[in-house]
Protein backbone atom coordinates (compact mmCIF):
# COMPACT_ATOMS: atom_id res chain seq x y z
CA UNK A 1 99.33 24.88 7.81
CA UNK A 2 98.00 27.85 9.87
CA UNK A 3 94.20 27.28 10.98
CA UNK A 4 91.87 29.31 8.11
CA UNK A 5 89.33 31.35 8.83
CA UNK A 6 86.33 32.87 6.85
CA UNK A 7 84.29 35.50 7.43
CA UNK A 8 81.34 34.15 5.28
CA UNK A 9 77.51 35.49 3.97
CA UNK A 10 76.23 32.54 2.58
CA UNK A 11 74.18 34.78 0.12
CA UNK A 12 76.89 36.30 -1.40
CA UNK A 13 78.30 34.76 -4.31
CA UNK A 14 81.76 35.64 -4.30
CA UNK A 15 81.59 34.52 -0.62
CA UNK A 16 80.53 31.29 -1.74
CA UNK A 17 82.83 31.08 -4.41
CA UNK A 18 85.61 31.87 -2.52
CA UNK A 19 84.72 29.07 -0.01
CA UNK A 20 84.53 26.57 -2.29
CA UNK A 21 88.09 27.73 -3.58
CA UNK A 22 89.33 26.77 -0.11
CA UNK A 23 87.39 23.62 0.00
CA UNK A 24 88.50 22.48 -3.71
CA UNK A 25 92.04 22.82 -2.03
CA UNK A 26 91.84 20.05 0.99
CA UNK A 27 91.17 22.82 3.16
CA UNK A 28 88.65 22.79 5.49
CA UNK A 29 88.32 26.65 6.93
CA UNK A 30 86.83 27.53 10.38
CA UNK A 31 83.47 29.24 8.51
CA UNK A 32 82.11 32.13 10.60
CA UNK A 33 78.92 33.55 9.39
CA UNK A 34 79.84 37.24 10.27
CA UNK A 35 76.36 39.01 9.74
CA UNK A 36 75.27 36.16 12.81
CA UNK A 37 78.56 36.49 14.98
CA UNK A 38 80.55 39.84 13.64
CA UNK A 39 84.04 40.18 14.82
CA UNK A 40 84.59 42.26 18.27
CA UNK A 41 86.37 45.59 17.46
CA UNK A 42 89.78 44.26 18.16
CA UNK A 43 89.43 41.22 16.17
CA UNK A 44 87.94 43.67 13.06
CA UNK A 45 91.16 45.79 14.19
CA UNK A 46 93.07 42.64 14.12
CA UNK A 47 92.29 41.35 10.42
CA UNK A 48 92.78 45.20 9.14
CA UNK A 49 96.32 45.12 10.21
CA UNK A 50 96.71 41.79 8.54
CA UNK A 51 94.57 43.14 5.41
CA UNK A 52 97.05 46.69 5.87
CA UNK A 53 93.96 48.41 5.42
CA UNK A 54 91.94 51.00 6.54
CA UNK A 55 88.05 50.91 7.69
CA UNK A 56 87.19 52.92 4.79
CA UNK A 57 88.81 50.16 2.76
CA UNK A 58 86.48 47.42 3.36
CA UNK A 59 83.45 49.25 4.04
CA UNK A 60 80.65 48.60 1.63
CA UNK A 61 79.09 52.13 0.62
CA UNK A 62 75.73 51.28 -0.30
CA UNK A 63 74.97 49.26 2.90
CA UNK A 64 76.52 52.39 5.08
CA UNK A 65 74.30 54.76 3.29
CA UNK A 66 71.30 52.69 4.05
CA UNK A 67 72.83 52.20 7.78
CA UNK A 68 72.88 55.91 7.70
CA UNK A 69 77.14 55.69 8.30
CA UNK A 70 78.63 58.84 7.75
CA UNK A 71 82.22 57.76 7.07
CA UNK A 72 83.80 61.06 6.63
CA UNK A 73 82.11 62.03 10.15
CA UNK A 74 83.55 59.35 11.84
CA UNK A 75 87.37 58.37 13.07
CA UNK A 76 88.11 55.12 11.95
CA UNK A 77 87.48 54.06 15.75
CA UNK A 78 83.89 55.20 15.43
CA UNK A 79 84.00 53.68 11.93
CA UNK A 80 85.26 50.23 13.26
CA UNK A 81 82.85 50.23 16.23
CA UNK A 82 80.00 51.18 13.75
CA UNK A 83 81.22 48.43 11.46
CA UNK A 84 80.84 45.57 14.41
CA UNK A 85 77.17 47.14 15.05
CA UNK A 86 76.21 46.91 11.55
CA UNK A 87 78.18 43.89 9.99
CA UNK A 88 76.53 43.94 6.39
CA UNK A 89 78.56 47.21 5.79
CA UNK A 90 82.28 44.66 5.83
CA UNK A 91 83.22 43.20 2.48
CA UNK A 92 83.11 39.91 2.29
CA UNK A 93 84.49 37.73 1.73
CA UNK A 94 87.96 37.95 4.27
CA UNK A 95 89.95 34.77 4.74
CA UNK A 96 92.93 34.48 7.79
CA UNK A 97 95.26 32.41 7.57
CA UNK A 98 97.50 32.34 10.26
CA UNK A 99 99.13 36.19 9.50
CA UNK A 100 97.80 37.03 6.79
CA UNK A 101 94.58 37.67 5.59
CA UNK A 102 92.89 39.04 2.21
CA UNK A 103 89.36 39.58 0.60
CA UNK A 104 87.82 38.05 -1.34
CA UNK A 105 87.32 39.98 -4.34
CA UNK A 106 87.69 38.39 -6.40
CA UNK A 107 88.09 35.10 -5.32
CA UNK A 108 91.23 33.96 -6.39
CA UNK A 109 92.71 36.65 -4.45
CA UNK A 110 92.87 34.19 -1.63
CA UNK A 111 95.11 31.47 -3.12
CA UNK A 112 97.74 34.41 -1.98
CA UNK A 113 97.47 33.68 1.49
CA UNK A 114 96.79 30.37 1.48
C-alpha cells in the first residue's frame, strides 16, 4: 500500500474523524499538522492535481475573508502562494495516498482513495 498522508487540524472534527477512519483501518498515516508545517506551493500544487481541483476549490471563505484574501483579485498562483502563507484558509481534512488524494468532507470520502 502507497505511504498515506494527512494534512491534519487536530481541532477540527471532521479532521479528527477522518483520522480515526484511517486508523480504524490498520492504517497508520504520516499525520502532518498543516496549520504548524503548511505544504510548500508545489506540494499544495501537487495535491490539487491529485484532488483535480482548483485553489478556489478548497479554500475556506470565511477564514480568507478574515485573512483579508481577495480570491477573485488573485490568479490561482497568487491564490496558492497566499494559501501556503495563511494555511487555516485549506480545507481540511486532505488525505494522499500514493496518487490520489481527496478531502475530507465528509469523512468517508476517503475510503475512496484508500
Amino acid at each position: 500500500m502507497a505511504q498515506v498522508t494527512i494534512y491534519h487540524n487536530p481541532r477540527c472534527s471532521k479532521s479528527r474523524e477522518t483520522l480515526k477512519l484511517i486508523e480504524d483501518k490498520g492504517i497508520a498515516p504520516v499525520i502532518v499538522d498543516y496549520l504548524k508545517t503548511p505544504p510548500s506551493a508545489a506540494e499544495l500544487t501537487r495535491i490539487l492535481a491529485l484532488l483535480d481541483k482548483g485553489p478556489r476549490d478548497i479554500l475556506r471563505k470565511k477564514e480568507a475573508t478574515e485573512a483579508g484574501l481577495d480570491p477573485a483579485a488573485l490568479s490561482d498562483t497568487q491564490l496558492i502562494d497566499a494559501m501556503v502563507a495563511n494555511p487555516a484558509v485549506i480545507e481540511r481534512p486532505i488525505v494522499v495516498a500514493g496518487d490520489k488524494a481527496a478531502l475530507g468532507r465528509p469523512p468517508e470520502s476517503v475510503l475512496a482513495v484508500l
